[in-house]
PDB file of N, CA and C in Angstrom:
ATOM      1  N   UNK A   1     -60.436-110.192 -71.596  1.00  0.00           N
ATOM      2  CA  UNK A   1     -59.954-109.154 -72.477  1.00  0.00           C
ATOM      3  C   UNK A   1     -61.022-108.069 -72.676  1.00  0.00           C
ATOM      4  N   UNK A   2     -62.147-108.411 -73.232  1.00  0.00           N
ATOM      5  CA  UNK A   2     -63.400-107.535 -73.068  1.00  0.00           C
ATOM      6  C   UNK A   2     -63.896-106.606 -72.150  1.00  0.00           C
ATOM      7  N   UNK A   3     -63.287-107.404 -70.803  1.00  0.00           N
ATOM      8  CA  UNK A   3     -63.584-106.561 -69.508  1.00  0.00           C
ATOM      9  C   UNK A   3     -62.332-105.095 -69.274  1.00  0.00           C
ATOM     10  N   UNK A   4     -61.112-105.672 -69.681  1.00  0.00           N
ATOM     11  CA  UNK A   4     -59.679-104.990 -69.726  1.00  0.00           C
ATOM     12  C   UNK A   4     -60.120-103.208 -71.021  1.00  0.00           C
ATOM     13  N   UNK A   5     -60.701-104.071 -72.025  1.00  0.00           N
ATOM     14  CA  UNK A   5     -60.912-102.824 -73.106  1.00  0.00           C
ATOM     15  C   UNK A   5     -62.410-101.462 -72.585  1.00  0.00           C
ATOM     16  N   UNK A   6     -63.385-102.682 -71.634  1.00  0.00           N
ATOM     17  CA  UNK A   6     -64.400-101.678 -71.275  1.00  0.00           C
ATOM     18  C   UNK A   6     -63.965-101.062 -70.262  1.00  0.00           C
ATOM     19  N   UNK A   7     -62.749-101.330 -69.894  1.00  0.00           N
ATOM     20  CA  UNK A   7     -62.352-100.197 -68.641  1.00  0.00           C
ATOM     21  C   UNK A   7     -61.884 -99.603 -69.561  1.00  0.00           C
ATOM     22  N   UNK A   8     -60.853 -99.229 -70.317  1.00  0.00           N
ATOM     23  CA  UNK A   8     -59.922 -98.265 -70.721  1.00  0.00           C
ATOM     24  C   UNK A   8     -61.242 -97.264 -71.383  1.00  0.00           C
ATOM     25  N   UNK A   9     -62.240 -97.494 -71.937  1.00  0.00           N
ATOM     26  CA  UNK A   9     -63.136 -96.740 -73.078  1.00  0.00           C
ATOM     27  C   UNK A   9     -64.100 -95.942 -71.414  1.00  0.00           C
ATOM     28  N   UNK A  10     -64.339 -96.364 -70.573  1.00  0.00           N
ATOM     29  CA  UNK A  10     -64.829 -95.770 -69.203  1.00  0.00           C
ATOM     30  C   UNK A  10     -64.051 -94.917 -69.106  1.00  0.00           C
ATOM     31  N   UNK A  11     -62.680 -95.231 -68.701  1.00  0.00           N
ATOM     32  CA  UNK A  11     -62.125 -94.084 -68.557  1.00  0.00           C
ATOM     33  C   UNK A  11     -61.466 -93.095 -69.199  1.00  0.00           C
ATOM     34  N   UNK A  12     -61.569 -93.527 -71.083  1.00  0.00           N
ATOM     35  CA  UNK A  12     -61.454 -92.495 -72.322  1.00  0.00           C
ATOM     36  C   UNK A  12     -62.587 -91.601 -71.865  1.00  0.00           C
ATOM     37  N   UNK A  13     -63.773 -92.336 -71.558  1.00  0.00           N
ATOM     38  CA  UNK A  13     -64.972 -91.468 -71.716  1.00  0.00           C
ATOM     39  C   UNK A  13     -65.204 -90.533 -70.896  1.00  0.00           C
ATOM     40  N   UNK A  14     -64.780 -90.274 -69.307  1.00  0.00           N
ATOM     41  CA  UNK A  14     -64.376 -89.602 -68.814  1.00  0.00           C
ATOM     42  C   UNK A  14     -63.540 -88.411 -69.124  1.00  0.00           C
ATOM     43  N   UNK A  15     -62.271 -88.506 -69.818  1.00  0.00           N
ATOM     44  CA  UNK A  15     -61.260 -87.777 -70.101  1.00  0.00           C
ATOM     45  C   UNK A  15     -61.740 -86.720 -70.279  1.00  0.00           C
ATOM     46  N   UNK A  16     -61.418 -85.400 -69.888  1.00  0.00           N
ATOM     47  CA  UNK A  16     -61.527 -83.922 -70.573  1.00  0.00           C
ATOM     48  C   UNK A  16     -60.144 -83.783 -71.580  1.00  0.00           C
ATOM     49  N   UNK A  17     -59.206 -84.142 -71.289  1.00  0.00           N
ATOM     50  CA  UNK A  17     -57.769 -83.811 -72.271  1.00  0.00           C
ATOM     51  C   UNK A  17     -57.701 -85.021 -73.619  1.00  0.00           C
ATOM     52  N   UNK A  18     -57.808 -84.183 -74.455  1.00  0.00           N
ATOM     53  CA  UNK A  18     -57.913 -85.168 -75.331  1.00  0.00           C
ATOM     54  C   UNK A  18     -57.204 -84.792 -76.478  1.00  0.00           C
ATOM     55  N   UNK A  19     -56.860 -83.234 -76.169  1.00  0.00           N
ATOM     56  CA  UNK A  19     -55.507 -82.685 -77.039  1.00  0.00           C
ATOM     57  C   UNK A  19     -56.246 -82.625 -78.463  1.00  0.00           C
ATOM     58  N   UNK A  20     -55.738 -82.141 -79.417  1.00  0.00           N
ATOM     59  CA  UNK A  20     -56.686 -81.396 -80.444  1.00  0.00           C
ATOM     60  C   UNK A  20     -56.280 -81.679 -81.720  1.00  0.00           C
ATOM     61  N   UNK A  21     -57.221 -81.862 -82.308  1.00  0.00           N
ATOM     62  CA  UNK A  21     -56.953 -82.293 -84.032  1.00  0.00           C
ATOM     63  C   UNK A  21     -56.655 -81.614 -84.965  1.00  0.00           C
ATOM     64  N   UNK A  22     -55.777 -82.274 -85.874  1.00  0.00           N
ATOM     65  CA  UNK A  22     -54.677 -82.105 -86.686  1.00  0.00           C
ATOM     66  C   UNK A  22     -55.513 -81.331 -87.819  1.00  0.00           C
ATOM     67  N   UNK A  23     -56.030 -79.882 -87.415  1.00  0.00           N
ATOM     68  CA  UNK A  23     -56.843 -79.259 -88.500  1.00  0.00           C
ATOM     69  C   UNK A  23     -55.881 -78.780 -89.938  1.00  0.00           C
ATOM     70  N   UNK A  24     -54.774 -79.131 -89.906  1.00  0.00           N
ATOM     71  CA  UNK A  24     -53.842 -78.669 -91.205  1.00  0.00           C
ATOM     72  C   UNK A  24     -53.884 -79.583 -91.758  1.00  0.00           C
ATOM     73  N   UNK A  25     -54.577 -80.844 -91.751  1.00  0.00           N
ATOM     74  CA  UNK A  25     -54.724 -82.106 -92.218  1.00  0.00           C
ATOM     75  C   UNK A  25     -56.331 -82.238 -92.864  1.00  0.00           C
ATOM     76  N   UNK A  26     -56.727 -82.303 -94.424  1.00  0.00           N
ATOM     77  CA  UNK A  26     -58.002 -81.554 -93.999  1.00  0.00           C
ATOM     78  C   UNK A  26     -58.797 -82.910 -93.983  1.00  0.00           C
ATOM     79  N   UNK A  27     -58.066 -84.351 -94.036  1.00  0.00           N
ATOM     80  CA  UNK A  27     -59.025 -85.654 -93.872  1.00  0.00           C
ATOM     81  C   UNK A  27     -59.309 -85.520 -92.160  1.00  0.00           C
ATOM     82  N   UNK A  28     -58.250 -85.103 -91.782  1.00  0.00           N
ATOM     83  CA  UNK A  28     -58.402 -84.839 -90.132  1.00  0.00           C
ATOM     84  C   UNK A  28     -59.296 -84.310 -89.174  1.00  0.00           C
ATOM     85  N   UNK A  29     -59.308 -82.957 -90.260  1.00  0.00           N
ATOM     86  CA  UNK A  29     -60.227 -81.949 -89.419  1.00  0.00           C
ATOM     87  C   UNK A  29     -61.233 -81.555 -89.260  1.00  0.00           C
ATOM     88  N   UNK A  30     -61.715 -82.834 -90.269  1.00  0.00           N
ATOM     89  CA  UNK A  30     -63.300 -83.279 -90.038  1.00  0.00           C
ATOM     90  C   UNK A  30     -63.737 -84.405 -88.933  1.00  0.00           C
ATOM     91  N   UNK A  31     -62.949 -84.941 -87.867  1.00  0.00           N
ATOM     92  CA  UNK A  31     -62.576 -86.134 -87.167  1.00  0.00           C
ATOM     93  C   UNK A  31     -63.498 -85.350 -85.817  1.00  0.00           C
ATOM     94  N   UNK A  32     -64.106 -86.067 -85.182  1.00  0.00           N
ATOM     95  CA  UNK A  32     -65.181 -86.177 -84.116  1.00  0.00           C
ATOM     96  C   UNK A  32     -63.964 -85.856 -82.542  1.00  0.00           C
ATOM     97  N   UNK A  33     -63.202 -85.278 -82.080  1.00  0.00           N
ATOM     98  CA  UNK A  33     -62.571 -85.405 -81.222  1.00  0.00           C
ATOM     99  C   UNK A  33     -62.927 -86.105 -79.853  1.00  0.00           C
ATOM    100  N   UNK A  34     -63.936 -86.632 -79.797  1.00  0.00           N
ATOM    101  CA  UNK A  34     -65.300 -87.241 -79.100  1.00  0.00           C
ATOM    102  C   UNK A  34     -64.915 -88.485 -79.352  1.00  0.00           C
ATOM    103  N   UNK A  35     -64.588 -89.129 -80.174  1.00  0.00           N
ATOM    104  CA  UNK A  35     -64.685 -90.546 -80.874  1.00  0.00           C
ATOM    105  C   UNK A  35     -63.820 -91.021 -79.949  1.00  0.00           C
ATOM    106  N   UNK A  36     -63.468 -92.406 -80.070  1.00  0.00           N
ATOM    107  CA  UNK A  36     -63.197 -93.475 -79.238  1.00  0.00           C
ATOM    108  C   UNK A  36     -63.028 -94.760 -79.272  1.00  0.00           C
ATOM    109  N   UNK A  37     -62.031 -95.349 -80.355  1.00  0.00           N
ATOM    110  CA  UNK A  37     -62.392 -97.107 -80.385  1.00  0.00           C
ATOM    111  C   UNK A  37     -61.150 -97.780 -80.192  1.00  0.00           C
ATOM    112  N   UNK A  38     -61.410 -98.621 -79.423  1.00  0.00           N
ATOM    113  CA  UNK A  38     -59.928 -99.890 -79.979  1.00  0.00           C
ATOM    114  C   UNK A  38     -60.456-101.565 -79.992  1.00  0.00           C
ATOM    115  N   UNK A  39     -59.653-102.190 -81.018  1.00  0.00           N
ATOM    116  CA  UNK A  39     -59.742-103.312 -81.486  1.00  0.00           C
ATOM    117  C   UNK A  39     -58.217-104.098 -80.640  1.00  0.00           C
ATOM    118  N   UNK A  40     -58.850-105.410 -80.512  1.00  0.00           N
ATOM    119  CA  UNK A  40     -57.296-106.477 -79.900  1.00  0.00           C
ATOM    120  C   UNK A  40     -57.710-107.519 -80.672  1.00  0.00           C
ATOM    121  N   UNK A  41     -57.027-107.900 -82.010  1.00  0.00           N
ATOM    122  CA  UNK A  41     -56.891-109.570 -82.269  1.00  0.00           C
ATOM    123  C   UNK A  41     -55.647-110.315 -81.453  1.00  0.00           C
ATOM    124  N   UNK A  42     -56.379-111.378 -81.009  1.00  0.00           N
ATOM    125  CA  UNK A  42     -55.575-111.935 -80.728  1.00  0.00           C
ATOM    126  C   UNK A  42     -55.207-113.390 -82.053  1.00  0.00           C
ATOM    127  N   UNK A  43     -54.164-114.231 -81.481  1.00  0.00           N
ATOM    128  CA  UNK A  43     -53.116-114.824 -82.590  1.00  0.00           C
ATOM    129  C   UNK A  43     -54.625-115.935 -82.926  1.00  0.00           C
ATOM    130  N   UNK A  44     -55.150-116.505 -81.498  1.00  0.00           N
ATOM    131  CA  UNK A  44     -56.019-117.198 -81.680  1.00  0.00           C
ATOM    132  C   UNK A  44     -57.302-117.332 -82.791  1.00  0.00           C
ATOM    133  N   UNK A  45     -57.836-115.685 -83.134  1.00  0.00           N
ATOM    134  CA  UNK A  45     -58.632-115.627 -84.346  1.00  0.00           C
ATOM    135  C   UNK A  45     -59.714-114.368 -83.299  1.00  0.00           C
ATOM    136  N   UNK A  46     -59.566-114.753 -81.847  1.00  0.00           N
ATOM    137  CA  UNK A  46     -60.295-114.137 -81.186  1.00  0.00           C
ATOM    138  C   UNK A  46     -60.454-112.800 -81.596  1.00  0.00           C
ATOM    139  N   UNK A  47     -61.421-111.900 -81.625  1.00  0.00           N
ATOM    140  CA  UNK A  47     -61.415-110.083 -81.732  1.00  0.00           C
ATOM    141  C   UNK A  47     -62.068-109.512 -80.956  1.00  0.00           C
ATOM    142  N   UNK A  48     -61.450-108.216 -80.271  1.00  0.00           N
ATOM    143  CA  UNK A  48     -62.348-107.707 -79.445  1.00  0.00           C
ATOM    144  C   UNK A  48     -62.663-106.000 -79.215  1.00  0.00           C
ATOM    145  N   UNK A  49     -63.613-105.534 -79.111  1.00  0.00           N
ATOM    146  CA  UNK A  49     -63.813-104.250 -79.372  1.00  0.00           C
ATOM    147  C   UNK A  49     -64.361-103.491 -78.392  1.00  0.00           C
ATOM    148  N   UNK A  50     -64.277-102.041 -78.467  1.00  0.00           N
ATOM    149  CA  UNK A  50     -65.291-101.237 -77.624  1.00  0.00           C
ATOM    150  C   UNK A  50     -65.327 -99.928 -78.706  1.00  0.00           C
ATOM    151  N   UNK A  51     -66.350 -99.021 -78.306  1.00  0.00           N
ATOM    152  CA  UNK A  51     -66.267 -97.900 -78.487  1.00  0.00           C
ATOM    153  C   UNK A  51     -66.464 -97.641 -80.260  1.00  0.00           C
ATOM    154  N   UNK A  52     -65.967 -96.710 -80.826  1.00  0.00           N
ATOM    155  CA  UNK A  52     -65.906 -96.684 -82.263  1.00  0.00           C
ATOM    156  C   UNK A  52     -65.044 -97.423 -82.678  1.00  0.00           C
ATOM    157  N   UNK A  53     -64.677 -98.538 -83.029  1.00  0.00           N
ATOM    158  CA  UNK A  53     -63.675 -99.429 -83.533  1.00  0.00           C
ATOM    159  C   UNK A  53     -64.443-100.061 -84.484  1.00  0.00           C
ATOM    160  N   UNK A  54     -65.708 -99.725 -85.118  1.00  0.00           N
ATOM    161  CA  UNK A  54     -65.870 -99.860 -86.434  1.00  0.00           C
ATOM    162  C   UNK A  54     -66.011 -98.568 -87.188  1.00  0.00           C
ATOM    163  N   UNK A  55     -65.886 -97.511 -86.984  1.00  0.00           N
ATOM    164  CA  UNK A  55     -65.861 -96.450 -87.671  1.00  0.00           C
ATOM    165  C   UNK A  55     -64.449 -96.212 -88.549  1.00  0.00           C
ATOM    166  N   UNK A  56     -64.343 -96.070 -89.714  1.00  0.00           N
ATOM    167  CA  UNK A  56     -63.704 -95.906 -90.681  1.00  0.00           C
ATOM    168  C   UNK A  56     -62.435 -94.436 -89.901  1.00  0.00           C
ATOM    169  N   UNK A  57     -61.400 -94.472 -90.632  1.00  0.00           N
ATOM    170  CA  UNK A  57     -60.463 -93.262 -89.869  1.00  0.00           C
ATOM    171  C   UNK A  57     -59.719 -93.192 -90.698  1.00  0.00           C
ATOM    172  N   UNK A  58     -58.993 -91.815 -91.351  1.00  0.00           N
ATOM    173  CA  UNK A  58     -57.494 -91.796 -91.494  1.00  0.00           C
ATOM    174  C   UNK A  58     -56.534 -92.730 -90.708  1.00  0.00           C
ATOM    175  N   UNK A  59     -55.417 -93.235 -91.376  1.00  0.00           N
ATOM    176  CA  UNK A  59     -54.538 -93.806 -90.704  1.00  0.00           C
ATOM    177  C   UNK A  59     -53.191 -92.634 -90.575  1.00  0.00           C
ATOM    178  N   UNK A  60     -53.007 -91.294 -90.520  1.00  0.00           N
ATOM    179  CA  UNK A  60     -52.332 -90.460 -91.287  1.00  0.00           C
ATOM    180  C   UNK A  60     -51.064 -90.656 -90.259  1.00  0.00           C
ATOM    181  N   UNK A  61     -51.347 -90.632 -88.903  1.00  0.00           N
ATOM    182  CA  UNK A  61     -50.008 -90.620 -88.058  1.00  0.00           C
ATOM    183  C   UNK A  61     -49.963 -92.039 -87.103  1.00  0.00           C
ATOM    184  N   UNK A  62     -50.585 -92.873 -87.285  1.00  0.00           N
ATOM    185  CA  UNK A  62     -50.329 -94.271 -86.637  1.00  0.00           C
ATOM    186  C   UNK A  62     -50.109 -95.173 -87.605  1.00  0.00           C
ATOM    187  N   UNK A  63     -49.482 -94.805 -88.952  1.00  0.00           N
ATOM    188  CA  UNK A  63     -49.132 -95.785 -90.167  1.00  0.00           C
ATOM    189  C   UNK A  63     -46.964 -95.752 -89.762  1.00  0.00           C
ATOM    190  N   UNK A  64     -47.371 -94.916 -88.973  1.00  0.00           N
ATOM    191  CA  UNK A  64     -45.794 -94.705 -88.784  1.00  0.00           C
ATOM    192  C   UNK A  64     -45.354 -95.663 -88.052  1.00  0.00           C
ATOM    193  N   UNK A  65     -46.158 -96.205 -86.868  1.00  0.00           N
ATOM    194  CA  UNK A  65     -45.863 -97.253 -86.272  1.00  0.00           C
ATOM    195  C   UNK A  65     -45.728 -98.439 -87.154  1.00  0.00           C
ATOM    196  N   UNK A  66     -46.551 -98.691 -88.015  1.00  0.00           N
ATOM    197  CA  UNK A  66     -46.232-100.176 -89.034  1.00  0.00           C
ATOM    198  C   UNK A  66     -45.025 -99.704 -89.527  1.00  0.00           C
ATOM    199  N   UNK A  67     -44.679 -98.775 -90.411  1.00  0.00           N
ATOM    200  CA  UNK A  67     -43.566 -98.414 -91.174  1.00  0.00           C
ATOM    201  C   UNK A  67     -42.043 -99.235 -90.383  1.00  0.00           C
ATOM    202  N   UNK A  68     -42.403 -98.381 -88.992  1.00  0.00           N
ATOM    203  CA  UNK A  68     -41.141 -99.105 -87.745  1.00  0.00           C
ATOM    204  C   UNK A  68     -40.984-100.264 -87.218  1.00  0.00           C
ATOM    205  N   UNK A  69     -42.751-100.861 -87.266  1.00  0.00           N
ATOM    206  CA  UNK A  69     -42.228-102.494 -86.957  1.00  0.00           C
ATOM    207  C   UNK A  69     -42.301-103.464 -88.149  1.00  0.00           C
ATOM    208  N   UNK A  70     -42.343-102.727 -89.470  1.00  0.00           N
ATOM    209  CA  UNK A  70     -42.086-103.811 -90.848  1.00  0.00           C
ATOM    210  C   UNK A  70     -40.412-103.307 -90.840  1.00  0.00           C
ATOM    211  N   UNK A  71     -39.999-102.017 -90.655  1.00  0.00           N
ATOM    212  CA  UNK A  71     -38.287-101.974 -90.949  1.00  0.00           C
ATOM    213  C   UNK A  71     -37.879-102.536 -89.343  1.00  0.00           C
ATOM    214  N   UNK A  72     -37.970-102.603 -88.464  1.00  0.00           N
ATOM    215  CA  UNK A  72     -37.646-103.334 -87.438  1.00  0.00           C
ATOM    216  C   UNK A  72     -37.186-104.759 -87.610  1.00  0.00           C
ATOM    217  N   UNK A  73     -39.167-105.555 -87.964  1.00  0.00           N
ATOM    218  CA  UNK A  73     -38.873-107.020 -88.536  1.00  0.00           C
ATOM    219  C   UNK A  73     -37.694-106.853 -89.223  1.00  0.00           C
ATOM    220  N   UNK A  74     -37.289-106.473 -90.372  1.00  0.00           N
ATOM    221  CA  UNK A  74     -36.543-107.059 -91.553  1.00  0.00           C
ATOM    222  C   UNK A  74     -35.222-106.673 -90.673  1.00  0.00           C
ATOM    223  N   UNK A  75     -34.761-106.040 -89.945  1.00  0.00           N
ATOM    224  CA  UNK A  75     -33.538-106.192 -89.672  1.00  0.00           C
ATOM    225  C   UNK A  75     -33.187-107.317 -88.746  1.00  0.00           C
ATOM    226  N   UNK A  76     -33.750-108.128 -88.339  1.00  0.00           N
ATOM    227  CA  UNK A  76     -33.554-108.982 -87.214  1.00  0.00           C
ATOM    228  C   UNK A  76     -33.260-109.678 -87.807  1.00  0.00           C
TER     229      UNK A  76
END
């Protein structure tokens, strides 16, 4: 898994397109467009990281995804 996340952050780090921050947002538009992290728990307890995935963040537009898979869950 470790090996799977240090590829993807290689080739974040590479990227020139990285599309541009939400400056009408003003927790946003103080945000490093540079930055870079992701976290994988797995069910096991296991955790795994690269990149900034301990740096603190707005959650302002990826809270939308929980919103859809807590009303998702409950309809099943």
């Amino acid at each position: 898994m470790q090996h799977i996340l240090n590829e993807i952050a290689d080739i974040m780090n590479l990227s020139t397109d990285r599309g541009k921050v939400a400056d009408y947002i003003p927790e946003l538009a103080e945000v490093n467009l540079n930055q870079f992290g992701i976290s994988v728990a797995l069910p096991t307890g296991q955790v795994f990281s690269v990149g900034c995935a301990q740096q603190l963040f707005s959650i302002q537009s990826i809270s939308k995804v929980f919103s859809l898979t807590a009303g998702i869950r409950k309809n099943r």
